[in-house]
PDB file of N, CA and C in Angstrom:
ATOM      1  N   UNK A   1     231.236-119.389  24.706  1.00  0.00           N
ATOM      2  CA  UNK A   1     232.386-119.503  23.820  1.00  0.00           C
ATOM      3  C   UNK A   1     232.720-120.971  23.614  1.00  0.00           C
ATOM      4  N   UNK A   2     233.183-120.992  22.462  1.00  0.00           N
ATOM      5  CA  UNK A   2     233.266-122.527  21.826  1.00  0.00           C
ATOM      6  C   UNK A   2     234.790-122.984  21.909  1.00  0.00           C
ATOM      7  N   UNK A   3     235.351-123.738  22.624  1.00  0.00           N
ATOM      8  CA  UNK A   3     236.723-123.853  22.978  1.00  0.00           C
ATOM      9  C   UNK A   3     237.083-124.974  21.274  1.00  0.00           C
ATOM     10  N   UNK A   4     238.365-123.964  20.880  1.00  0.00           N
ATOM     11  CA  UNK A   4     238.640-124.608  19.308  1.00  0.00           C
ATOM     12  C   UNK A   4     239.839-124.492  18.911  1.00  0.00           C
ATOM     13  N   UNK A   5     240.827-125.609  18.389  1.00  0.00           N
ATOM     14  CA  UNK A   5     242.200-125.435  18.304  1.00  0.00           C
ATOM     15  C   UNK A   5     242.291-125.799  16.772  1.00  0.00           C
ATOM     16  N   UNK A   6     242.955-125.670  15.620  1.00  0.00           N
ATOM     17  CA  UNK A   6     243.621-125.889  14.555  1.00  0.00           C
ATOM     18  C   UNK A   6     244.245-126.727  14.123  1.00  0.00           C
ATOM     19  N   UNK A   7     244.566-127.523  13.630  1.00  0.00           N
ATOM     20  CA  UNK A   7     244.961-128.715  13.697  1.00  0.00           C
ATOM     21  C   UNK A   7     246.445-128.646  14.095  1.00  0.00           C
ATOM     22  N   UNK A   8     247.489-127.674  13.572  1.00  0.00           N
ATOM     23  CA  UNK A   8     248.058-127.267  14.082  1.00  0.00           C
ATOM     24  C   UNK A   8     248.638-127.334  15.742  1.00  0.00           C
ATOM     25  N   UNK A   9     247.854-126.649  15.950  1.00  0.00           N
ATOM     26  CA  UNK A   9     247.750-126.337  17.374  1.00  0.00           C
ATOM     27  C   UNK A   9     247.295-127.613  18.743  1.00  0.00           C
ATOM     28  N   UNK A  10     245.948-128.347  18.088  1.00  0.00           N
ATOM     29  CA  UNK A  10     245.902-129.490  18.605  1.00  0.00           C
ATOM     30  C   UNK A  10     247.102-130.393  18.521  1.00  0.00           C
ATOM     31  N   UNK A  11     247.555-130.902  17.311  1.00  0.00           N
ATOM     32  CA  UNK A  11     248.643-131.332  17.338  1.00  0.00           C
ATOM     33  C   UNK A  11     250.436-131.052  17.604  1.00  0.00           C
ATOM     34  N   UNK A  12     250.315-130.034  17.946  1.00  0.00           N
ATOM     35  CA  UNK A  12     251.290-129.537  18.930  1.00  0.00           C
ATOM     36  C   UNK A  12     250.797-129.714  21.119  1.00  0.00           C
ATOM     37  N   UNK A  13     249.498-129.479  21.344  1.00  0.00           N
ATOM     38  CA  UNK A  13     248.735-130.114  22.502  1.00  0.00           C
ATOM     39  C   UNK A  13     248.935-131.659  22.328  1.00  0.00           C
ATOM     40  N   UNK A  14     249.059-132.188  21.637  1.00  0.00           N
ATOM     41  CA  UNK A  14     248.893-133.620  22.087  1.00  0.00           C
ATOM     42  C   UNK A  14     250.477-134.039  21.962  1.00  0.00           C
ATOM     43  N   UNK A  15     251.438-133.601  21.067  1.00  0.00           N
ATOM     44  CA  UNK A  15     253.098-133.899  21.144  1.00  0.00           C
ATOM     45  C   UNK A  15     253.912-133.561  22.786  1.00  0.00           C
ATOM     46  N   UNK A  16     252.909-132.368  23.375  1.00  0.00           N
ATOM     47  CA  UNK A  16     253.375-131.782  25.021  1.00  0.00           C
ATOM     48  C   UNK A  16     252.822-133.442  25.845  1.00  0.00           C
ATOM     49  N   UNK A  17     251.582-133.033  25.712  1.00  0.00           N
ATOM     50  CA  UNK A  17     251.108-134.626  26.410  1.00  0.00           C
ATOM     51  C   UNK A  17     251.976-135.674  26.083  1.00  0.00           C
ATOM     52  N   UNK A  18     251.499-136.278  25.387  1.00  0.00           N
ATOM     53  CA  UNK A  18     252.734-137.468  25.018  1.00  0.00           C
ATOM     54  C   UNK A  18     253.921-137.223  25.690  1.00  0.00           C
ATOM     55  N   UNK A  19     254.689-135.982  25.723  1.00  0.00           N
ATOM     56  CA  UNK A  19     255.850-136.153  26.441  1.00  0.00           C
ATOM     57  C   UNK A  19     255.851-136.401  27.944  1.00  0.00           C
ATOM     58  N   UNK A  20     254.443-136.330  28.198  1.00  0.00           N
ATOM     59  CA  UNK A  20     254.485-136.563  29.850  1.00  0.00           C
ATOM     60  C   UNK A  20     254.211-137.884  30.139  1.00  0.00           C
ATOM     61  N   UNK A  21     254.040-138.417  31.795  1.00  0.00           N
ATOM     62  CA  UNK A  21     253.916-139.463  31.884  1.00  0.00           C
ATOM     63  C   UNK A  21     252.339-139.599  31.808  1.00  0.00           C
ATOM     64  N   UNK A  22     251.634-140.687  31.206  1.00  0.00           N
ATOM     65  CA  UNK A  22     250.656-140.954  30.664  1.00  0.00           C
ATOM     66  C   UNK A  22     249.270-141.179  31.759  1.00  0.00           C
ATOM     67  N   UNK A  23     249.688-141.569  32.801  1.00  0.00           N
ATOM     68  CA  UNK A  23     248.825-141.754  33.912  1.00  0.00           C
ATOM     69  C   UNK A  23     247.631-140.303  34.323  1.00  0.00           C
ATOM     70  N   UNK A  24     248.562-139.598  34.789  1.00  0.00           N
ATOM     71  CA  UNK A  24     247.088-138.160  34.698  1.00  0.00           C
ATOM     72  C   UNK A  24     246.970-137.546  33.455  1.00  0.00           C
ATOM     73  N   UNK A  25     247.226-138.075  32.283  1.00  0.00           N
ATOM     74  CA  UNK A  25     247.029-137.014  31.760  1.00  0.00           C
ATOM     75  C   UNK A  25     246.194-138.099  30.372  1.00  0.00           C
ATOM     76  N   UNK A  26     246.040-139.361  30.787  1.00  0.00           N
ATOM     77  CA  UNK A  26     245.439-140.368  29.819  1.00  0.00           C
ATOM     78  C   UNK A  26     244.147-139.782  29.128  1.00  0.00           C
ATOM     79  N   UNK A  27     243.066-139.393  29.980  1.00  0.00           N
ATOM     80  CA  UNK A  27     241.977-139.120  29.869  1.00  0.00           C
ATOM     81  C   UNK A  27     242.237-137.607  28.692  1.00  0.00           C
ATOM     82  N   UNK A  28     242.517-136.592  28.887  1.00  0.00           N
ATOM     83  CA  UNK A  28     243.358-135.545  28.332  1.00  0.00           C
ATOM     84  C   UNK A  28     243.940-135.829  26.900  1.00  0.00           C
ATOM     85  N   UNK A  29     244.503-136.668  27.239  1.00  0.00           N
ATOM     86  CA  UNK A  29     245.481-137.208  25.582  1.00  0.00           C
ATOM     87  C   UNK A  29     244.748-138.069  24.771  1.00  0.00           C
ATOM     88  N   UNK A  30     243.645-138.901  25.130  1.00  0.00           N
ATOM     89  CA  UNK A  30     242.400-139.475  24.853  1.00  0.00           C
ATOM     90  C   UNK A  30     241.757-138.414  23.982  1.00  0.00           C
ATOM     91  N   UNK A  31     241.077-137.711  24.868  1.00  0.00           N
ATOM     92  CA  UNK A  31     240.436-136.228  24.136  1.00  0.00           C
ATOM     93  C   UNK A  31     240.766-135.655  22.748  1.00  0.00           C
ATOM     94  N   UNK A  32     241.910-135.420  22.936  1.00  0.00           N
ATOM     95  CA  UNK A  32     242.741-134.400  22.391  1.00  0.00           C
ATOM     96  C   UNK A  32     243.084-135.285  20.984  1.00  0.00           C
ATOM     97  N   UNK A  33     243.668-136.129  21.377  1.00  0.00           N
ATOM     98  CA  UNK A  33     243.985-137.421  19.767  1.00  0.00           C
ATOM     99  C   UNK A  33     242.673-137.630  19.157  1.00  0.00           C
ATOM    100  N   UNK A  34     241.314-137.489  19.614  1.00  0.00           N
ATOM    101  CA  UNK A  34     240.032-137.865  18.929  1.00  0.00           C
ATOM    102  C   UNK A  34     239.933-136.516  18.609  1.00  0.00           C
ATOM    103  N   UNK A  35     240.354-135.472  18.742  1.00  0.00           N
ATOM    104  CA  UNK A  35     240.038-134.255  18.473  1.00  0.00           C
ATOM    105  C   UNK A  35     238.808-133.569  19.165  1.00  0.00           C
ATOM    106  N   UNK A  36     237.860-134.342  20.088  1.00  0.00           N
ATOM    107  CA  UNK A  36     237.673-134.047  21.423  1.00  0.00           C
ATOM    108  C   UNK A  36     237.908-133.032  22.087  1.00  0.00           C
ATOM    109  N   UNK A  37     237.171-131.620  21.761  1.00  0.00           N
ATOM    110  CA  UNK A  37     237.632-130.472  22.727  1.00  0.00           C
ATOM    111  C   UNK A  37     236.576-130.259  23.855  1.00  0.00           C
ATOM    112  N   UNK A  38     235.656-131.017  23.873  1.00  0.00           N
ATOM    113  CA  UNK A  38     234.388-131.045  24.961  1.00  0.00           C
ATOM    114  C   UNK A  38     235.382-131.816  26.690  1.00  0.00           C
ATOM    115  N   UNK A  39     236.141-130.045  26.623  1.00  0.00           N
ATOM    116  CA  UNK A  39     236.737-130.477  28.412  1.00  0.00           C
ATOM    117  C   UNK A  39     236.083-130.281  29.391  1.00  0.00           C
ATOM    118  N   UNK A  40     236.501-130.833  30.482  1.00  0.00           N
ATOM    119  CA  UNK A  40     235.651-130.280  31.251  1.00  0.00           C
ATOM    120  C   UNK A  40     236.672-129.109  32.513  1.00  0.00           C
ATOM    121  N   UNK A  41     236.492-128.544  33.386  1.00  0.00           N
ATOM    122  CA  UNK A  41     237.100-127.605  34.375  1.00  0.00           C
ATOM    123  C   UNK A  41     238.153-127.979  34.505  1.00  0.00           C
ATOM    124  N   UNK A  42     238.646-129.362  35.075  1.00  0.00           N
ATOM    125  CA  UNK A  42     239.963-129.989  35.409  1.00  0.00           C
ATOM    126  C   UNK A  42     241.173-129.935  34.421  1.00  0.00           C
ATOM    127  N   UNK A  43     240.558-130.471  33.268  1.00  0.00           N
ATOM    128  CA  UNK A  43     240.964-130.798  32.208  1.00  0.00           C
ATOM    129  C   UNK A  43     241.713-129.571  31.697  1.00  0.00           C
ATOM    130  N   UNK A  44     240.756-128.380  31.367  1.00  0.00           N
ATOM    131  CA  UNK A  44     241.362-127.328  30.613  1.00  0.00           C
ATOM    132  C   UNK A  44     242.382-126.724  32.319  1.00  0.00           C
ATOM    133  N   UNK A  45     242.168-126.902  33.216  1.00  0.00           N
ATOM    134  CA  UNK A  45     243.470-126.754  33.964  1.00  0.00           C
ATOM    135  C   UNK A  45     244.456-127.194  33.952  1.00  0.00           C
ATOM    136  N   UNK A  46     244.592-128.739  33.714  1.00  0.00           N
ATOM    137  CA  UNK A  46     245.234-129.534  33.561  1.00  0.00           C
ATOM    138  C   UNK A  46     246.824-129.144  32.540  1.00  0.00           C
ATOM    139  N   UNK A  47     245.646-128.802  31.026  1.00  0.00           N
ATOM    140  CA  UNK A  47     246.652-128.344  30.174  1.00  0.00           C
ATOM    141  C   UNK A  47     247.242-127.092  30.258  1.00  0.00           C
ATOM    142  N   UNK A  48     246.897-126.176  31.110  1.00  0.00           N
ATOM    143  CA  UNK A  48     246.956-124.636  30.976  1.00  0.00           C
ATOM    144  C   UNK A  48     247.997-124.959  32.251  1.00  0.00           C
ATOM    145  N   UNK A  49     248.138-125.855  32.864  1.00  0.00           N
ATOM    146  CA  UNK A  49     249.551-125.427  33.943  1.00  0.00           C
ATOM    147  C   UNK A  49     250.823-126.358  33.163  1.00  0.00           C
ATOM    148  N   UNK A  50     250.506-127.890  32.283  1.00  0.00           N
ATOM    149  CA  UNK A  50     251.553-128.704  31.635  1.00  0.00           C
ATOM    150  C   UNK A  50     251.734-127.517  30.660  1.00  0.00           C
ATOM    151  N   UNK A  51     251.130-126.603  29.547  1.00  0.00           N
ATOM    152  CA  UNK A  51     251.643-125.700  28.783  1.00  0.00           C
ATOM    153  C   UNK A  51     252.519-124.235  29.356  1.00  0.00           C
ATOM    154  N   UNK A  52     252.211-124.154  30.555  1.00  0.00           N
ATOM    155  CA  UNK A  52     252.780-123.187  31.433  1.00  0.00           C
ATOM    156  C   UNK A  52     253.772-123.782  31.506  1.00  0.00           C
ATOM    157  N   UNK A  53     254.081-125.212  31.875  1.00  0.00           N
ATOM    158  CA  UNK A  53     255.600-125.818  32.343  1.00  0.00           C
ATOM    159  C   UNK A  53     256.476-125.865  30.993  1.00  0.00           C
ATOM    160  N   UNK A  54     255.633-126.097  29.879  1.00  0.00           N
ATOM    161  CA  UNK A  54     256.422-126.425  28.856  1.00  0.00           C
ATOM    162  C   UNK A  54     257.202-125.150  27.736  1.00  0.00           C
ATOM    163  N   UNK A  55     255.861-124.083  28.686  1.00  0.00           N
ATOM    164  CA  UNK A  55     256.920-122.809  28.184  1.00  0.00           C
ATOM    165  C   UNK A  55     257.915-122.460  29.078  1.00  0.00           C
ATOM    166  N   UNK A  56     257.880-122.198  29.910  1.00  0.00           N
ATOM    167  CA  UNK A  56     259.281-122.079  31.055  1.00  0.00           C
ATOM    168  C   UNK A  56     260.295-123.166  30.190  1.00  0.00           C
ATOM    169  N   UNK A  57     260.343-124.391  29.955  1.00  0.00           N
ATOM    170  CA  UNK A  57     261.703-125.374  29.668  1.00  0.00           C
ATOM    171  C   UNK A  57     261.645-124.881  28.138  1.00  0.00           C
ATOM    172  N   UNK A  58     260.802-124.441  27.059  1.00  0.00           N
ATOM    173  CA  UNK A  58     261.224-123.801  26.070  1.00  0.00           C
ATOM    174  C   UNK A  58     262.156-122.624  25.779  1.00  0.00           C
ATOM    175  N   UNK A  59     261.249-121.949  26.749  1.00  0.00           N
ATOM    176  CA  UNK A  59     262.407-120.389  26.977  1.00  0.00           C
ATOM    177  C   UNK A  59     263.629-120.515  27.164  1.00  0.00           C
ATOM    178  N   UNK A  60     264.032-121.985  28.567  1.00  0.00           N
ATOM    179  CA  UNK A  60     265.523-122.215  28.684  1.00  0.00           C
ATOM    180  C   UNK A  60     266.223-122.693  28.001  1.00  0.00           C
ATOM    181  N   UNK A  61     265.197-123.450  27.206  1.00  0.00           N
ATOM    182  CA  UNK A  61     266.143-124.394  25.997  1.00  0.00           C
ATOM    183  C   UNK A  61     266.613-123.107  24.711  1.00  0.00           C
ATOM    184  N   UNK A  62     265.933-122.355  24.707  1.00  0.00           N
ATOM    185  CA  UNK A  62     266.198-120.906  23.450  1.00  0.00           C
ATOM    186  C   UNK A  62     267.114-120.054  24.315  1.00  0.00           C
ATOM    187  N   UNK A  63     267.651-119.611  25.257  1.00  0.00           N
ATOM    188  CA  UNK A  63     268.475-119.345  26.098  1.00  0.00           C
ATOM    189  C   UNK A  63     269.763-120.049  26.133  1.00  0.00           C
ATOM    190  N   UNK A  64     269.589-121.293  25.548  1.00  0.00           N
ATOM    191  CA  UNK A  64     271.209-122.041  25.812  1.00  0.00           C
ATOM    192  C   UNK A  64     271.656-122.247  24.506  1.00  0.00           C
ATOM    193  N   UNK A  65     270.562-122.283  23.510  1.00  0.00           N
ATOM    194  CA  UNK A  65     270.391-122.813  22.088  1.00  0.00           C
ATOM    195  C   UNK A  65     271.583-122.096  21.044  1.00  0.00           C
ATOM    196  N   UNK A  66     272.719-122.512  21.157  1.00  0.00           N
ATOM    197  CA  UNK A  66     273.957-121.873  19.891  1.00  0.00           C
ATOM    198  C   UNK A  66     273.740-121.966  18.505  1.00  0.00           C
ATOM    199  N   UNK A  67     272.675-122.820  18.304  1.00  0.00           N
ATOM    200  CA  UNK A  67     272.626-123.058  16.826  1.00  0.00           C
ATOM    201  C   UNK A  67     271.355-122.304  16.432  1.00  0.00           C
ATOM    202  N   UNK A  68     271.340-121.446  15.473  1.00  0.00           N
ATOM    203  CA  UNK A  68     270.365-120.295  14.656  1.00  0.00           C
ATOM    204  C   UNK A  68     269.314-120.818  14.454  1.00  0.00           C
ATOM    205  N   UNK A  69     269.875-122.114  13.366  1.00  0.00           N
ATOM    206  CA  UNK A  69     268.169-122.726  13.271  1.00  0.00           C
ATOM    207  C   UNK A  69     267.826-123.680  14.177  1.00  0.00           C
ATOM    208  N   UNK A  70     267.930-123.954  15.336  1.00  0.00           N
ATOM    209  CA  UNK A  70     267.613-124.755  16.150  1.00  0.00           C
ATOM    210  C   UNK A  70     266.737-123.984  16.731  1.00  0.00           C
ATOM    211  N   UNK A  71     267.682-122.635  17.219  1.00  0.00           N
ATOM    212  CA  UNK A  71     266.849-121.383  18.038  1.00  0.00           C
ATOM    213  C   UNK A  71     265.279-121.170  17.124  1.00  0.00           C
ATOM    214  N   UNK A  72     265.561-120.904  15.828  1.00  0.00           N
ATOM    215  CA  UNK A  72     264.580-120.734  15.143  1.00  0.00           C
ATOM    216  C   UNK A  72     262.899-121.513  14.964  1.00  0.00           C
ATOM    217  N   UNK A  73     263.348-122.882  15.169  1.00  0.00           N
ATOM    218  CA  UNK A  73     262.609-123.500  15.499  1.00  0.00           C
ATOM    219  C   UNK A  73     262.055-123.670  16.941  1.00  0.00           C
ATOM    220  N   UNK A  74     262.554-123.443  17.915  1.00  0.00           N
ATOM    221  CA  UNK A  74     262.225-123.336  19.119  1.00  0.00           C
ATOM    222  C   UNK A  74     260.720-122.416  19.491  1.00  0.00           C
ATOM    223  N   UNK A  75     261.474-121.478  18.943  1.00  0.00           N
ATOM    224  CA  UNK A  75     260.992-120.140  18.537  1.00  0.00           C
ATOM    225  C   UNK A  75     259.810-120.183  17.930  1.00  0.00           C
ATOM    226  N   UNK A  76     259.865-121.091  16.861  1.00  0.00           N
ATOM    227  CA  UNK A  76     258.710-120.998  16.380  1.00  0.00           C
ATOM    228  C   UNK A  76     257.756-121.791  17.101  1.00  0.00           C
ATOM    229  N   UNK A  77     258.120-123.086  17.703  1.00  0.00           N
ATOM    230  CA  UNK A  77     257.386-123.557  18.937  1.00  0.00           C
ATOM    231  C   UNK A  77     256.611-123.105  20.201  1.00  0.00           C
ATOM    232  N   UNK A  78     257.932-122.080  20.142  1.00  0.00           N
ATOM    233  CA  UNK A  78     257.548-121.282  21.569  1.00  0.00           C
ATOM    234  C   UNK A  78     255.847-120.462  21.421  1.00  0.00           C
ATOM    235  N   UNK A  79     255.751-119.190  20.414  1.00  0.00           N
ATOM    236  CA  UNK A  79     254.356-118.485  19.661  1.00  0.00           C
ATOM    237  C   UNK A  79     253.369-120.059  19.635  1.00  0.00           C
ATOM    238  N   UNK A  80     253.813-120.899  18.870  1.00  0.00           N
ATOM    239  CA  UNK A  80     252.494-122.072  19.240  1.00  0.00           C
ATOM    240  C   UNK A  80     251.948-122.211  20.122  1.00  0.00           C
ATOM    241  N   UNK A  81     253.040-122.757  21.381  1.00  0.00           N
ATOM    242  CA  UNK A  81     252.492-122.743  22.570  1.00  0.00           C
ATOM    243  C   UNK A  81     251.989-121.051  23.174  1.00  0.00           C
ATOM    244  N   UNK A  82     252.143-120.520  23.120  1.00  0.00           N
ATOM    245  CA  UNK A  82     251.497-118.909  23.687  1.00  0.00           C
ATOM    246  C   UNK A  82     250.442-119.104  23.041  1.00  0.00           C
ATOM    247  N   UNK A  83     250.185-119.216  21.460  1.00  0.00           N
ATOM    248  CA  UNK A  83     248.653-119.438  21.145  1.00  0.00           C
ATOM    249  C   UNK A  83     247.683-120.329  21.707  1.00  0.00           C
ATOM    250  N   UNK A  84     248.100-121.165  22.129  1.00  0.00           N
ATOM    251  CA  UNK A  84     247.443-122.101  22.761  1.00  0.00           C
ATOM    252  C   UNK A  84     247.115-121.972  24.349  1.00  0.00           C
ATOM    253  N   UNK A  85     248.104-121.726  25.204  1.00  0.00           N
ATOM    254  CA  UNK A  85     247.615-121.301  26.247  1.00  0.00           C
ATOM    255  C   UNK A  85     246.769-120.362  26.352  1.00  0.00           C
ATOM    256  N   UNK A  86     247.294-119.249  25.288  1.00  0.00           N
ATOM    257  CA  UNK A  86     246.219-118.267  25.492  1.00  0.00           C
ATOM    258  C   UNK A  86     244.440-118.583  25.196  1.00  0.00           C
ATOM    259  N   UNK A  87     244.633-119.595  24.484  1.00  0.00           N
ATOM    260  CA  UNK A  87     243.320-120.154  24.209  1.00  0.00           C
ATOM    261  C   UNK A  87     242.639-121.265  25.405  1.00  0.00           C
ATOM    262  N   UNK A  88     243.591-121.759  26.032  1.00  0.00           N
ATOM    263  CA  UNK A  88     243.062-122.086  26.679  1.00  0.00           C
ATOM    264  C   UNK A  88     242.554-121.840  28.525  1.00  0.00           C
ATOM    265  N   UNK A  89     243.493-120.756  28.248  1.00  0.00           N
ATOM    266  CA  UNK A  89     243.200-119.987  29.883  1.00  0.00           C
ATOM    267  C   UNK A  89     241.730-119.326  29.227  1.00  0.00           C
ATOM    268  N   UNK A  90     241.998-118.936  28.142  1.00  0.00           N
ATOM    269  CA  UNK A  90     240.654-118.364  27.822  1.00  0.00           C
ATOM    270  C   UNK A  90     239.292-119.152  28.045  1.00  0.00           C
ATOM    271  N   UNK A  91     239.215-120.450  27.504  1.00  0.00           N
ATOM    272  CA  UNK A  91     238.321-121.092  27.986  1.00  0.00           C
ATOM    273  C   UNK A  91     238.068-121.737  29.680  1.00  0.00           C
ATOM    274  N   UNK A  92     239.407-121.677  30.578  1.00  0.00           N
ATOM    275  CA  UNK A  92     239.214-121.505  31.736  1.00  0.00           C
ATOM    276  C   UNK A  92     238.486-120.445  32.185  1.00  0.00           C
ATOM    277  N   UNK A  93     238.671-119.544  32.071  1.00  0.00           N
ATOM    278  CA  UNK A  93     237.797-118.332  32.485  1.00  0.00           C
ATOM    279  C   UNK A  93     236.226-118.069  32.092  1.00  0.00           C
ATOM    280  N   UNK A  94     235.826-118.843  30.999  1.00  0.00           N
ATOM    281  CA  UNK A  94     234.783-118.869  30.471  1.00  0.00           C
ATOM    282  C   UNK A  94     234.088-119.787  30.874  1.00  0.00           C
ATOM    283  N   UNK A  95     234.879-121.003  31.607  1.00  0.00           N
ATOM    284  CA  UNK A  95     234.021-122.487  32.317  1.00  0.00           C
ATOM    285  C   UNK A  95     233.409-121.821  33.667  1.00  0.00           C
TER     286      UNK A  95
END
């Protein structure tokens, strides 16, 4: 299986990175900005536990969220990230 994100989707992966601190995750955000999906084991772990973290603080942030379209957008963030993890646990399992 050919690990493959959308531009979309990559570029929602590399806005999570960026928000982290840059040190472990340089090599990763390197990748990912060249459009670079040739990961290796670490790597697709790497992102599949920072996208795990970043859905947990999404969910809470749509949980506190009073404003409709704020929620809305969250929301729509939130399905991005599920597509993506799901794609990429998928290619964990396949490494």
């Amino acid at each position: 299986m050919q690990f493959r994100l959308e531009k979309d989707e990559l570029d929602f992966l590399a806005n999570v990175l960026l928000e982290q601190d840059p040190g472990p995750y340089e090599s990763l955000l390197d990748k990912i900005l060249a459009r670079d999906l040739r990961l290796d084991a670490g790597e697709l772990e790497q992102a599949a536990e920072l996208l795990t973290s970043k859905k947990s603080s999404l969910k809470n942030q749509i949980a506190r969220e009073p404003a409709v379209p704020v929620m809305a957008e969250l929301q729509r963030q939130l399905a991005l990230l599920e597509r993506v993890l799901e794609m990429v646990k998928e290619a964990c399992v396949m490494f």
